[in-house]
Protein backbone atom coordinates (compact mmCIF):
# COMPACT_ATOMS: atom_id res chain seq x y z
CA UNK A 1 8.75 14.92 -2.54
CA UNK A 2 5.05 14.87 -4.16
CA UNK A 3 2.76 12.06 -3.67
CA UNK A 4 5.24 10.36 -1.11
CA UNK A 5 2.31 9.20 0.69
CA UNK A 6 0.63 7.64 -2.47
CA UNK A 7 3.98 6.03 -3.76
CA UNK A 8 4.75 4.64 0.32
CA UNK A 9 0.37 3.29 0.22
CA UNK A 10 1.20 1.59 -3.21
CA UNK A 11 5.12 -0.14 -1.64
CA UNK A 12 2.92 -1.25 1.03
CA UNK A 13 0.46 -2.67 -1.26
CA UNK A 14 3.64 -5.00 -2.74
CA UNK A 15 5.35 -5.57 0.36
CA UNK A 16 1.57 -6.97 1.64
CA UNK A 17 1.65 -9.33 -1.34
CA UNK A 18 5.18 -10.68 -0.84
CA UNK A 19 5.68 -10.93 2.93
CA UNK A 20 2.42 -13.14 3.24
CA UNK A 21 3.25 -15.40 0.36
CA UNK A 22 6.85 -16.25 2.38
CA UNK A 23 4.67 -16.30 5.95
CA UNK A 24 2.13 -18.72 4.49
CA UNK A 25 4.79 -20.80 3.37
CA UNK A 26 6.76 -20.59 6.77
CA UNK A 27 3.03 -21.82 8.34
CA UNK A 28 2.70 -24.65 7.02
CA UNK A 29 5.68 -25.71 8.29
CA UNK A 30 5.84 -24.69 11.92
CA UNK A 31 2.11 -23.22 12.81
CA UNK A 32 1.19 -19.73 13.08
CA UNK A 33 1.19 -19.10 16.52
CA UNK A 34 5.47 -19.53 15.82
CA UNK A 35 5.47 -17.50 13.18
CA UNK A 36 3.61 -14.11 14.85
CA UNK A 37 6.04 -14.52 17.90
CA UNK A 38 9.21 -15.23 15.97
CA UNK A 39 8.61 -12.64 13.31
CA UNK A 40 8.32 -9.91 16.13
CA UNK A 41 11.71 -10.56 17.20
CA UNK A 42 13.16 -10.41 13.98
CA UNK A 43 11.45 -7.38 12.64
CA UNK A 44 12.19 -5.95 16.39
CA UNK A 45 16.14 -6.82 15.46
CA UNK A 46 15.44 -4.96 11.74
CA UNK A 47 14.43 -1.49 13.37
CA UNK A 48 16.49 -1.36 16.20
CA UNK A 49 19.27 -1.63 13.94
CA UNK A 50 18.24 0.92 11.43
CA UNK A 51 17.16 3.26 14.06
CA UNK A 52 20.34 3.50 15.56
CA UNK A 53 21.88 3.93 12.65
CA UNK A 54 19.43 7.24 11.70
CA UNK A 55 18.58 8.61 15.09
CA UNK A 56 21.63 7.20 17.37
CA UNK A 57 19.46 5.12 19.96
CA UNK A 58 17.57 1.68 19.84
CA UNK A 59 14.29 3.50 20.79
CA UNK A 60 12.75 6.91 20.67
CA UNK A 61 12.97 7.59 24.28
CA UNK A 62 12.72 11.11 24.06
CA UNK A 63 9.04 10.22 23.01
CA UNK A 64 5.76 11.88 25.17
CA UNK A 65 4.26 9.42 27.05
CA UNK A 66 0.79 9.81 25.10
CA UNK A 67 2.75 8.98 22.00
CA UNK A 68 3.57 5.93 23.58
CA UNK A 69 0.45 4.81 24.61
CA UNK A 70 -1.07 4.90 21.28
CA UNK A 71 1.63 3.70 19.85
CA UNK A 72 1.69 0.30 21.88
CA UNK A 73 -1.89 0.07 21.63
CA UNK A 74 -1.77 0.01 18.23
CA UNK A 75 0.82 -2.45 18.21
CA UNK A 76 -1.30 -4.38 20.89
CA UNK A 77 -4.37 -4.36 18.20
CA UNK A 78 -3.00 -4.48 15.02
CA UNK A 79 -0.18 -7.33 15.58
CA UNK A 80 -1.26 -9.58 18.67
CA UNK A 81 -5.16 -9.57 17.70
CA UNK A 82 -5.15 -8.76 14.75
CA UNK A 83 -2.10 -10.81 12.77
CA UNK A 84 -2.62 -13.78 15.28
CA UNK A 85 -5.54 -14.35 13.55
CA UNK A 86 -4.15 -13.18 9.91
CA UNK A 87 -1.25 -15.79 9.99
CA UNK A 88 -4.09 -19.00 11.04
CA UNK A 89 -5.97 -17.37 8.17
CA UNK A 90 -3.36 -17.77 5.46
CA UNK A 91 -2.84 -21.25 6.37
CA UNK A 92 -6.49 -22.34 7.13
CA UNK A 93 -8.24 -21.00 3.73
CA UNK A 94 -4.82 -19.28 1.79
CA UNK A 95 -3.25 -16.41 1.32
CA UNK A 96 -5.15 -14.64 -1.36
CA UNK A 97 -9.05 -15.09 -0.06
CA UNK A 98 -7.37 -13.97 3.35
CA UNK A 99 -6.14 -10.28 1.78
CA UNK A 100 -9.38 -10.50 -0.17
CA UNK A 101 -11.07 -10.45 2.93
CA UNK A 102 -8.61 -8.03 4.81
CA UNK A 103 -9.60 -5.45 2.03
CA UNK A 104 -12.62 -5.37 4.70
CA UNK A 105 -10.25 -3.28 6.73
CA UNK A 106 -11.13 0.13 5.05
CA UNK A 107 -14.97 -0.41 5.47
CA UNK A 108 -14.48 -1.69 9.34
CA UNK A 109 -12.36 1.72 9.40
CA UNK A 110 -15.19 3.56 8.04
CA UNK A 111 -17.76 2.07 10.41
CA UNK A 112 -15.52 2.46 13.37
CA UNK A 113 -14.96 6.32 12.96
CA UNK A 114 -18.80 6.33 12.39
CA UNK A 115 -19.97 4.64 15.64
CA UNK A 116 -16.25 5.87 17.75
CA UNK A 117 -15.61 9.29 16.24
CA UNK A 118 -18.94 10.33 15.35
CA UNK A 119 -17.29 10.72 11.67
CA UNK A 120 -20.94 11.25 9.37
CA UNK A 121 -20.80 8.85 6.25
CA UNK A 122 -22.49 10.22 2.60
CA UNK A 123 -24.59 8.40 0.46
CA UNK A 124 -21.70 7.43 -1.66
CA UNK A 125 -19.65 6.06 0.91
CA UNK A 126 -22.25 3.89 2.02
CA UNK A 127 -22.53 2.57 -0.84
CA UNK A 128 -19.04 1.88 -1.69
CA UNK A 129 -19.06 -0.29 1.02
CA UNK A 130 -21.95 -2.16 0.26
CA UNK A 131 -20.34 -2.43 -3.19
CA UNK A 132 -16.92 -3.90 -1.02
CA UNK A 133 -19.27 -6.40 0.73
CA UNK A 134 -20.68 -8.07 -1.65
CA UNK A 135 -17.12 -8.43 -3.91
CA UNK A 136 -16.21 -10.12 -1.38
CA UNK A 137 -19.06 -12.16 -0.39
CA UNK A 138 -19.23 -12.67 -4.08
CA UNK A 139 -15.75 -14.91 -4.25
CA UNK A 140 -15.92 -16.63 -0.89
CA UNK A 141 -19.41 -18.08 -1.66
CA UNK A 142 -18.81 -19.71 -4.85
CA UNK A 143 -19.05 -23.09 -5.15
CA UNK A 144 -15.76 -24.02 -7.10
CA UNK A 145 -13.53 -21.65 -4.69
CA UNK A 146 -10.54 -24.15 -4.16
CA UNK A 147 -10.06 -23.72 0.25
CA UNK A 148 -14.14 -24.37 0.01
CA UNK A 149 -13.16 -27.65 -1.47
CA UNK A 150 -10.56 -29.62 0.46
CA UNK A 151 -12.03 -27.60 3.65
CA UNK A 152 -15.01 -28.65 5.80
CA UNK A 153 -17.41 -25.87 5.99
CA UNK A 154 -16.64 -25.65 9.75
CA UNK A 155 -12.91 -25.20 9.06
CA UNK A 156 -13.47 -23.09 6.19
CA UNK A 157 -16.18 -20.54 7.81
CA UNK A 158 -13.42 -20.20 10.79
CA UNK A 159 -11.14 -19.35 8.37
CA UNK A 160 -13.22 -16.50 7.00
CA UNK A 161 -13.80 -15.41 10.58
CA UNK A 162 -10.27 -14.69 11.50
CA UNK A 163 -9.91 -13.44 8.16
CA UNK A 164 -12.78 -10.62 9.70
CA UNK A 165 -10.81 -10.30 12.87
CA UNK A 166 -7.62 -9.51 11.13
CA UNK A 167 -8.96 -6.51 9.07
CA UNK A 168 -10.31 -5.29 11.97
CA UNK A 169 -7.27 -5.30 13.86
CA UNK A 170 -5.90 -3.63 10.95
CA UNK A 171 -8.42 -0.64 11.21
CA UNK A 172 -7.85 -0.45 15.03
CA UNK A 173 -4.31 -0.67 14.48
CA UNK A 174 -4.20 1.79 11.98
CA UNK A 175 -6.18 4.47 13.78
CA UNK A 176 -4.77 4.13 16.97
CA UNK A 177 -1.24 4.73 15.47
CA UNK A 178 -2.69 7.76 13.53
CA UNK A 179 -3.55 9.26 16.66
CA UNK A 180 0.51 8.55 18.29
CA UNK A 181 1.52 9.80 14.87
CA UNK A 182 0.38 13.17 15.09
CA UNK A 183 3.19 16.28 14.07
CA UNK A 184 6.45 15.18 12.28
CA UNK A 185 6.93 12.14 14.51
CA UNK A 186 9.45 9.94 12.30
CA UNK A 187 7.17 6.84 11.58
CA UNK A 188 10.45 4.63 12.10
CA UNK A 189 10.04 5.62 15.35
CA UNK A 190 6.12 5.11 15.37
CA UNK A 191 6.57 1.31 13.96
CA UNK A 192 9.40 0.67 16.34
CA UNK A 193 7.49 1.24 20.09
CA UNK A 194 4.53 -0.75 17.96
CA UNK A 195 6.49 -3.57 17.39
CA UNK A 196 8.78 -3.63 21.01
CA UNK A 197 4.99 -3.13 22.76
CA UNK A 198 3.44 -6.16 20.57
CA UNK A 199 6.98 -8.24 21.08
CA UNK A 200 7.33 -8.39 24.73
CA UNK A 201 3.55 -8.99 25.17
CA UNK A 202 3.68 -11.95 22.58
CA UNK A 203 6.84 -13.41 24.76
CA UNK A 204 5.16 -12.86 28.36
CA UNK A 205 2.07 -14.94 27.15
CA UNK A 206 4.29 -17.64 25.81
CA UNK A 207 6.59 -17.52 29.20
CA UNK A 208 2.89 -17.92 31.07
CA UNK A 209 1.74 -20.67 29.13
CA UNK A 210 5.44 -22.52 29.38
CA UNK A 211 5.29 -22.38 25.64
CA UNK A 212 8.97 -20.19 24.87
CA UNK A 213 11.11 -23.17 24.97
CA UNK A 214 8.97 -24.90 22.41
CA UNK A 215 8.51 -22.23 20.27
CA UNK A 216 12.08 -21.19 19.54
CA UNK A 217 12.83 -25.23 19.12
CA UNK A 218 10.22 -25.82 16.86
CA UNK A 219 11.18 -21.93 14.80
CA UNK A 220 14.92 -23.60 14.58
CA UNK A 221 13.58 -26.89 13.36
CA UNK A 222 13.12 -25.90 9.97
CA UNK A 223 15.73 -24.17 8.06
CA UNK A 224 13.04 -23.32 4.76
CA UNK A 225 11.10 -22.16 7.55
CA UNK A 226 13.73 -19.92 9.71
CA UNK A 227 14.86 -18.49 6.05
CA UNK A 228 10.97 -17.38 4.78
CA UNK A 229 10.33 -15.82 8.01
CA UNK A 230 13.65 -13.64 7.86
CA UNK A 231 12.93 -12.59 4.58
CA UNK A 232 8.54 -12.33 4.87
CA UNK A 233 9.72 -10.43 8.46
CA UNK A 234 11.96 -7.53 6.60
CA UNK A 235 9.69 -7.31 3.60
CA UNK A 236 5.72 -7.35 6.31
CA UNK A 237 6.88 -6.04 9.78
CA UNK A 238 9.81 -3.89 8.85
CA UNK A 239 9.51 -2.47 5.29
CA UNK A 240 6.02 -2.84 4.67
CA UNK A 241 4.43 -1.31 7.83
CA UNK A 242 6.76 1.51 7.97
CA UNK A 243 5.82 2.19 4.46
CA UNK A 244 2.03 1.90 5.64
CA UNK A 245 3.11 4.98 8.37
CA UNK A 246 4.82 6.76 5.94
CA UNK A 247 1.66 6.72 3.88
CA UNK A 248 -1.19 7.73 7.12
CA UNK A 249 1.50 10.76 8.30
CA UNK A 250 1.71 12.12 4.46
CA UNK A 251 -1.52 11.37 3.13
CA UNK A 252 -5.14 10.90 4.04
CA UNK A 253 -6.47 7.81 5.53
CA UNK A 254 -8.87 7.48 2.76
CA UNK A 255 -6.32 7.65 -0.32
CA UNK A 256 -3.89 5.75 1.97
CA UNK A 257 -6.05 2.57 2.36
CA UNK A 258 -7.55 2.69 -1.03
CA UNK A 259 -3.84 1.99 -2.42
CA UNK A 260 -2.94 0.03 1.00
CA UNK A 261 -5.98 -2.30 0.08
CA UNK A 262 -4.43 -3.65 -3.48
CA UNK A 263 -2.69 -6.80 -2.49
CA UNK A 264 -5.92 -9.06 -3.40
CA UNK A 265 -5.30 -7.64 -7.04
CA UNK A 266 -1.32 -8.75 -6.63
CA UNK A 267 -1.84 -11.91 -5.04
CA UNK A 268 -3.97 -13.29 -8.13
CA UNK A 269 -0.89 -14.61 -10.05
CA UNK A 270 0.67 -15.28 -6.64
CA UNK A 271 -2.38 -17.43 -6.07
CA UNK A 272 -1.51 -19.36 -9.49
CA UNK A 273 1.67 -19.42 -10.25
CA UNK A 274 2.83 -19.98 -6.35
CA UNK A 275 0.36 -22.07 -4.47
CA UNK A 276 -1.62 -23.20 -7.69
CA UNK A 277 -4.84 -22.28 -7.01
CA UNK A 278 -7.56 -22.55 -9.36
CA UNK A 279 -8.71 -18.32 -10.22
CA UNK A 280 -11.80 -18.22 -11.69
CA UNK A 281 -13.55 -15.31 -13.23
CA UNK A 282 -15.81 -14.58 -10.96
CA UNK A 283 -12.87 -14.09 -8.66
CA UNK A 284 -11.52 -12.22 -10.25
CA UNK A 285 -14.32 -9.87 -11.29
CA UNK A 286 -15.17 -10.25 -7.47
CA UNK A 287 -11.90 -8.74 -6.20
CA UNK A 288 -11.88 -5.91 -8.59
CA UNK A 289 -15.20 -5.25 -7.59
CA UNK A 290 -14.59 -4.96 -3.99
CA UNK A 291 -11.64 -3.01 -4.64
CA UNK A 292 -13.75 -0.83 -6.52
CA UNK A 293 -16.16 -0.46 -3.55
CA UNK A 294 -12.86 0.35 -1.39
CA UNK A 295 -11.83 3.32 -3.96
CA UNK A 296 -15.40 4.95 -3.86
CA UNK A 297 -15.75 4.41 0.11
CA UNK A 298 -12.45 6.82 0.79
CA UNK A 299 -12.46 8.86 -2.24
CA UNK A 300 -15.97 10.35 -2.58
């Protein structure tokens, strides 16, 4: 099928816009330390399922042992680091400046296979990141920004920190699965040992710290709650991600996170219509300019 990888990038794109709207909501509600562990386990239930179905066991066992490892390091990075701090993001400063900041995730990328991989950068690429930076840095510093408002500055510069710490656990994630993906490796199977490796280390911390009991009480406490995290789980973890493999196995990394990175542009109306934020011009001139940074940073 042609551009499979470009049409799975832009599915992720949508299925980034949706599943956070329904996690942000599911938050507020019961705190997002509950969410990350309780949305493992259900997106864990999701792929099991379908994998059984498709390839006639829960798990790839039959997987090499280096697959894996990079695998569940990437699961590791990319959910317990890096969507810890996503999920206190959305409900600290929203979910729309929090993808506008993960759309930092390309350029960490780009800076990480610099300084890791010895990967050279051109002219242009350097300065489609500089062009991403200051979109961004464009929208969070203006004055009439609505989180900047009802937020201390304390509260709302630790919300743009984990919003940092999320996009890099996206680019870690992201390249460290590249590197288990390798070959024709189904990416069902890819998302799968991600997901069981990030699940059971979620659940041993919580057994450690005596929080398990409270978290699946609290989870169970609130139906609206229990029902956006089934549905934000299916649409993020499950769909969405295994779109987002789909995307690195059949396309470049470059084209793939250009058209992984367009969720600020989706979660605009989202923004309005759903949480009613205020959107200003300049943020939305902002986003598309950082967007446009993203675009010439992978395909120059």
């Amino acid at each position: 099928m042609p551009f499979i990888g470009e049409l799975a990038a832009l599915a992720t794109s949508v299925c980034f816009s949706i599943g956070p709207t329904f996690f942000t909501l599911a938050g507020r509600l019961i705190g997002a330390v509950v969410i990350n562990r309780t949305r493992l386990v259900v997106a864990f239930i999701y792929l099991t399922i379908v994998h059984t179905i498709i390839y006639g066991a829960p798990l790839p066992f039959d997987a090499s042992t280096d697959r894996w490892f990079w695998l569940s390091l990437s699961g590791l990075v990319g959910f317990v680091i890096g969507d810890s701090a996503i999920f206190q993001a959305f409900i600290t400063i929203g979910t729309r400046l929090t993808m506008l900041i993960f759309a930092l995730s390309p350029v960490i990328s780009a800076a990480l296979a610099w300084v890791f991989l010895g990967e050279n950068l051109t002219a242009l690429q350097i300065i489609g990141m500089a062009v991403t930076l200051a979109g961004v840095a464009w929208v969070v510093a203006e004055k009439e920004n609505q989180p900047a408002q009802t937020l201390s500055k304390k509260e709302y510069t630790w919300g743009l920190f984990l919003g940092v710490v999320a996009a890099a656990g996206q680019s870690g994630g992201m390249l460290t699965a590249k590197l288990g993906l390798y070959g024709d490796f189904p990416a069902l199977s890819g998302q799968i040992i991600r997901i069981a490796a990030a699940m059971i280390t979620m659940w041993l911390l919580a057994l450690i710290s005596r929080q398990a009991k409270e978290t699946i009480e609290k989870f169970f406490s609130q139906t609206d709650a229990v029902k956006f995290v089934l549905l934000a789980s299916f649409i993020g973890p499950f769909v969405g991600v295994w779109f987002s493999l789909v995307a690195i196995q059949h396309t470049s990394l470059g084209i793939a996170s250009t058209l992984m990175a367009l969720p600020p542009v989706f979660l605009i109306p989202i923004g309005y219509f759903v949480f009613k934020e205020k959107i200003t011009l300049r943020a939305i001139i902002g986003t598309l300019v950082a967007l446009g940074g993203v675009a010439v940073l992978f395909l120059a």
